[in-house]
N, C-alpha and C. Protein backbone atom coordinates (compact mmCIF):
# COMPACT_ATOMS: atom_id res chain seq x y z
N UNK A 1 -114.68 -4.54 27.09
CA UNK A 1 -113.31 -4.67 27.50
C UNK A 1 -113.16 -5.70 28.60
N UNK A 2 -111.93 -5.90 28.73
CA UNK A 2 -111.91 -6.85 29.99
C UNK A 2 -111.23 -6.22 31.34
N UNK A 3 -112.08 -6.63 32.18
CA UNK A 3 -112.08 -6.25 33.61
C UNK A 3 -110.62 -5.87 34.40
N UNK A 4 -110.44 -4.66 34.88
CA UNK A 4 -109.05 -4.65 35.16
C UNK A 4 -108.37 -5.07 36.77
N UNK A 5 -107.40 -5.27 37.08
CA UNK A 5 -107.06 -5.25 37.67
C UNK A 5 -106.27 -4.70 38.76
N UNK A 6 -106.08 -5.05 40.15
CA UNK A 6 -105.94 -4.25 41.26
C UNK A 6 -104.43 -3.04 40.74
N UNK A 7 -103.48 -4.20 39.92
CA UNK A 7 -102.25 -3.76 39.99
C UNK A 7 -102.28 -2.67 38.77
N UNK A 8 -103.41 -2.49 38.14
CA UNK A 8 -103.47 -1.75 36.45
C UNK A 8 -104.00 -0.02 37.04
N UNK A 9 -104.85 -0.42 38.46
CA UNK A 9 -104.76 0.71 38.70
C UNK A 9 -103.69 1.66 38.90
N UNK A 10 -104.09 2.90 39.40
CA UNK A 10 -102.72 3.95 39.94
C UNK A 10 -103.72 5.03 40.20
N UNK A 11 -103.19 5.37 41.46
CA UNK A 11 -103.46 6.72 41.80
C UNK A 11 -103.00 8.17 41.41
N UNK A 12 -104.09 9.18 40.95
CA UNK A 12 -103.49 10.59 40.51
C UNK A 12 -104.21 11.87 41.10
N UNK A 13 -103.55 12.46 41.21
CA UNK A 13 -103.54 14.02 41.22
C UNK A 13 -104.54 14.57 41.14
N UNK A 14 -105.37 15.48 41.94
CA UNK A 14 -106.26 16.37 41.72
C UNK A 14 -106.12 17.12 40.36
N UNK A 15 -105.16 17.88 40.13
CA UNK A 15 -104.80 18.85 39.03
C UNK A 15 -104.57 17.88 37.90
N UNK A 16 -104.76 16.42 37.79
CA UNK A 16 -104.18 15.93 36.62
C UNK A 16 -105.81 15.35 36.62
N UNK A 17 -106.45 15.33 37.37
CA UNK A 17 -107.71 14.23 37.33
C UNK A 17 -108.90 15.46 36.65
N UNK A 18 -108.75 17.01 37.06
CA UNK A 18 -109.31 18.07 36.70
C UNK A 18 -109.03 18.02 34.95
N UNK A 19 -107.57 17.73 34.91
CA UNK A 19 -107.41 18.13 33.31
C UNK A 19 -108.00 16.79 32.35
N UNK A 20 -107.92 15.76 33.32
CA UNK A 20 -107.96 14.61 32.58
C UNK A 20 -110.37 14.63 32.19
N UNK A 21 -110.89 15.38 33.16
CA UNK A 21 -111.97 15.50 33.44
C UNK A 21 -112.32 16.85 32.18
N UNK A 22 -111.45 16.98 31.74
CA UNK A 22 -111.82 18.57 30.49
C UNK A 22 -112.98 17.82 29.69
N UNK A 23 -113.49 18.93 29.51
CA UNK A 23 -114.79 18.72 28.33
C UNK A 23 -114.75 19.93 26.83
N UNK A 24 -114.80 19.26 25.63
CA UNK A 24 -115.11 20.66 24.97
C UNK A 24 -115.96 21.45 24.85
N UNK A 25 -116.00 22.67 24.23
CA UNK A 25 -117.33 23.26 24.62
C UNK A 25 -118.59 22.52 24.39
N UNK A 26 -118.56 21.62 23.34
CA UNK A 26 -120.07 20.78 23.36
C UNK A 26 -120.54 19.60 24.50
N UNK A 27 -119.30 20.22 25.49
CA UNK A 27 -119.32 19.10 26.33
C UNK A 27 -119.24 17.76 26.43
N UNK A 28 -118.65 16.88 25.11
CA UNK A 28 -117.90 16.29 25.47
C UNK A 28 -116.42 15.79 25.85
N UNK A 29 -116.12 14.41 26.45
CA UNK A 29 -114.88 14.58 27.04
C UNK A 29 -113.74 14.61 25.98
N UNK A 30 -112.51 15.43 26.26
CA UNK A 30 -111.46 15.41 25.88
C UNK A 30 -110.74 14.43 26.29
N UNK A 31 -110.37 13.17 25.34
CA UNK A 31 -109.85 12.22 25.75
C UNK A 31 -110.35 11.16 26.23
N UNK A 32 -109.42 10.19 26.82
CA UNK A 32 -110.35 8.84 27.73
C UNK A 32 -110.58 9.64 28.97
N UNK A 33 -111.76 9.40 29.28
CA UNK A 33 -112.21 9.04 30.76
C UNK A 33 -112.01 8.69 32.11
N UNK A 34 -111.11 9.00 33.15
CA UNK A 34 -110.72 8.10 34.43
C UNK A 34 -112.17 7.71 34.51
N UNK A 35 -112.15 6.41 35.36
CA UNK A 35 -113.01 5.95 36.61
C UNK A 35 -112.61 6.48 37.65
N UNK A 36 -113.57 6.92 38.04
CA UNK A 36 -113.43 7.37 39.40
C UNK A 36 -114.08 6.52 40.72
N UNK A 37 -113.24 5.59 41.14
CA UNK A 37 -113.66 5.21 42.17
C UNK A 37 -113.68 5.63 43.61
N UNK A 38 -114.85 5.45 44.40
CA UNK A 38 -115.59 6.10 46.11
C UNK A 38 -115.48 4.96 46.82
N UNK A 39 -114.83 4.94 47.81
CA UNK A 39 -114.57 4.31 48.92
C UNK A 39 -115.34 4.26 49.76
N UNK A 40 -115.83 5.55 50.23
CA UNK A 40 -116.24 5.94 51.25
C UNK A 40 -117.27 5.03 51.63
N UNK A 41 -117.55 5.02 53.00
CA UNK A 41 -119.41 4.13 53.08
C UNK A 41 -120.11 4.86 52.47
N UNK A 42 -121.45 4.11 52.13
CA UNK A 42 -122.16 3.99 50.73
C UNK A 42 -123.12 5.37 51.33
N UNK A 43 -123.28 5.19 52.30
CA UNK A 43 -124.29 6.77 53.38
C UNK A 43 -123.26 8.09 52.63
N UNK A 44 -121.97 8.44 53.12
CA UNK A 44 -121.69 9.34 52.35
C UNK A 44 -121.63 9.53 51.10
N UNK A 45 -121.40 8.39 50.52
CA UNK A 45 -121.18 8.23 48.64
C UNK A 45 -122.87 8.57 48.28
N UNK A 46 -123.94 8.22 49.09
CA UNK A 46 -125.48 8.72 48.53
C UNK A 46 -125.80 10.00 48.49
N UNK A 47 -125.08 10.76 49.87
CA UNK A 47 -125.15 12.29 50.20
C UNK A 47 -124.29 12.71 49.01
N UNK A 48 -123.21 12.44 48.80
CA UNK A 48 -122.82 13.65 48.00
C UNK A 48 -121.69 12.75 47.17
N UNK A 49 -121.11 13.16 46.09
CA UNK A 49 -120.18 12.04 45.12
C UNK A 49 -119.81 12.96 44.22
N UNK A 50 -118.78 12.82 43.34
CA UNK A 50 -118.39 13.36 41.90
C UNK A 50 -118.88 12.64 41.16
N UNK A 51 -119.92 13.82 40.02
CA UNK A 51 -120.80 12.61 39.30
C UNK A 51 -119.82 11.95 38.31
N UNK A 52 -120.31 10.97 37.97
CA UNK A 52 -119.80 9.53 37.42
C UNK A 52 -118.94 8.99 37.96
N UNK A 53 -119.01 8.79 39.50
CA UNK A 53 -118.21 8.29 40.45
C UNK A 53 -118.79 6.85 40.65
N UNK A 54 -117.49 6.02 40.75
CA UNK A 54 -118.67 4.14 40.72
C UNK A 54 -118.28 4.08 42.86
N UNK A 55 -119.34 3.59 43.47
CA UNK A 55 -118.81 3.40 44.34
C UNK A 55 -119.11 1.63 44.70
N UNK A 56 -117.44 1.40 45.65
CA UNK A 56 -117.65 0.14 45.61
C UNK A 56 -117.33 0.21 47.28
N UNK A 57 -117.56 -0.92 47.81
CA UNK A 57 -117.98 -1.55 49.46
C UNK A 57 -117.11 -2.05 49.51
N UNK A 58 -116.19 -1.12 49.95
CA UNK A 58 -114.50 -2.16 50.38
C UNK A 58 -114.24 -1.94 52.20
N UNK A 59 -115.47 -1.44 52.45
CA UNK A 59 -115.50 -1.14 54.00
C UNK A 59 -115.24 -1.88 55.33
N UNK A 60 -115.18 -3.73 54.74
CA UNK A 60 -115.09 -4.41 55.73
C UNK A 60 -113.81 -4.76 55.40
N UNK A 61 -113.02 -5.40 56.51
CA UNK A 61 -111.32 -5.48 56.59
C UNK A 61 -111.46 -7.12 55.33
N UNK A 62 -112.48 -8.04 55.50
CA UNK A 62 -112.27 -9.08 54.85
C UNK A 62 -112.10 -9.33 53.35
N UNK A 63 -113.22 -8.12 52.80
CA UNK A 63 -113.25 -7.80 51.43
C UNK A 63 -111.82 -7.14 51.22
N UNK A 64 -111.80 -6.33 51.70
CA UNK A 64 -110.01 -5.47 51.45
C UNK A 64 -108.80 -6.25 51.68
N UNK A 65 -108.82 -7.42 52.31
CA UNK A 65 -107.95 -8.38 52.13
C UNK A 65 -108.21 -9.21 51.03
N UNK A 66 -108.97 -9.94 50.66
CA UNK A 66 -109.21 -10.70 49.80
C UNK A 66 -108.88 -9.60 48.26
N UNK A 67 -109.55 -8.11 48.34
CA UNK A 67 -108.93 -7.56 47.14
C UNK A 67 -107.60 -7.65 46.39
N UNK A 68 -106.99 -7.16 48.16
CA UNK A 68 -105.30 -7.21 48.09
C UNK A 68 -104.37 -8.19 47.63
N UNK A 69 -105.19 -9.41 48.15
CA UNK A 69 -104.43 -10.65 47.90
C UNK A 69 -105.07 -11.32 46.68
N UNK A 70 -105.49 -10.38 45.67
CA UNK A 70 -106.34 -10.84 44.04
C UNK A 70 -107.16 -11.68 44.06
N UNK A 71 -108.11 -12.11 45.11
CA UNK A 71 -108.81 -13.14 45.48
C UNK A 71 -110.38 -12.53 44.64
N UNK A 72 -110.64 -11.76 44.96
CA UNK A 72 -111.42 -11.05 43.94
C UNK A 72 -110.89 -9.25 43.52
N UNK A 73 -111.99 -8.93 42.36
CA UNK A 73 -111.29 -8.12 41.85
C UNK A 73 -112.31 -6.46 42.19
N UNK A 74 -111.79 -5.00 41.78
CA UNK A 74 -113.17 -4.16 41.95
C UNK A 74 -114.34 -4.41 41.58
N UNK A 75 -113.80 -5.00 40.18
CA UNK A 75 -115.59 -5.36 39.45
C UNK A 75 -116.15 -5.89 40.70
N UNK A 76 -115.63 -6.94 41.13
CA UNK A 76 -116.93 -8.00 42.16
C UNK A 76 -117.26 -6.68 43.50
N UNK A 77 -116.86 -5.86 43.50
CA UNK A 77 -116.86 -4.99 44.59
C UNK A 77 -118.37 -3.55 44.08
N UNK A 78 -118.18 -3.48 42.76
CA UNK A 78 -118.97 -2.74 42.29
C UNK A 78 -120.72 -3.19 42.30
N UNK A 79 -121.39 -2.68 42.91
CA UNK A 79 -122.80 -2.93 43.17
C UNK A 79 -123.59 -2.71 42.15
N UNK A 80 -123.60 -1.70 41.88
CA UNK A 80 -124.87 -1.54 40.09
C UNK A 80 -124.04 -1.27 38.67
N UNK A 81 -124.88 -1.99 37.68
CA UNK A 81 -124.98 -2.12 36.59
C UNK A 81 -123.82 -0.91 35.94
N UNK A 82 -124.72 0.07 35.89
CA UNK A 82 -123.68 1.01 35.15
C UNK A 82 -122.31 1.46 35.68
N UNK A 83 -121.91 0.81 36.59
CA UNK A 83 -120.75 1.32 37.50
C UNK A 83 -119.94 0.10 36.90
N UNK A 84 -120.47 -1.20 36.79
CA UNK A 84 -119.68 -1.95 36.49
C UNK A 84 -119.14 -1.90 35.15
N UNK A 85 -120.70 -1.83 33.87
CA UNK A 85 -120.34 -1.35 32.68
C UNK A 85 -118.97 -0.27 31.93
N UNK A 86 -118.85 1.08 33.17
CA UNK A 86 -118.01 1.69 32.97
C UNK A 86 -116.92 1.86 33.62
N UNK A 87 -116.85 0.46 34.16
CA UNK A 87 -115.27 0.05 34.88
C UNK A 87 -114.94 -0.63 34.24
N UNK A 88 -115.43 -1.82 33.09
CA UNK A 88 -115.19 -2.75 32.39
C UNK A 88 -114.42 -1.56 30.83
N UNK A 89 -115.23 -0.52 30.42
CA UNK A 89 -114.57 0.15 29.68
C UNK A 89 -114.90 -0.18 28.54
């Protein structure tokens, strides 16, 4: 797929991100998938995370400007392989 953008995101709901997170009993997912992206510094995102959480390094004010202003995008923010793979979709 191709790489999305800042404005394609949207923020949701605990109770909608739970339903959107359903599995059937064979455990797999019901439906598409959110990404779940972690903000946090990368020390807490190692301690503890929602698994299949991608975390990206938006921690310094320069990167988070340059996001804002579409100068680059999450992908370039995403550090490993499979985080990027399943942000690309």
């Amino acid at each position: 797929g191709t790489p999305k953008t800042l404005s394609s995101l949207r923020v949701i709901h605990p109770h909608e991100l739970a339903k959107r997170m359903t599995c059937c009993p064979l455990g797999h997912p019901v439906g598409p998938v959110p990404v779940i992206i972690d903000c946090r510094p990368f020390m807490e995102y190692n301690k503890s995370h929602i698994h299949g959480a991608v975390h990206i390094n938006c921690s310094d004010k320069i990167s988070r400007r340059r996001l804002q202003q579409g100068k680059i995008t999450v992908l370039d923010l995403i550090s490993c392989r499979e985080g990027k793979d399943s942000f690309k979709g």
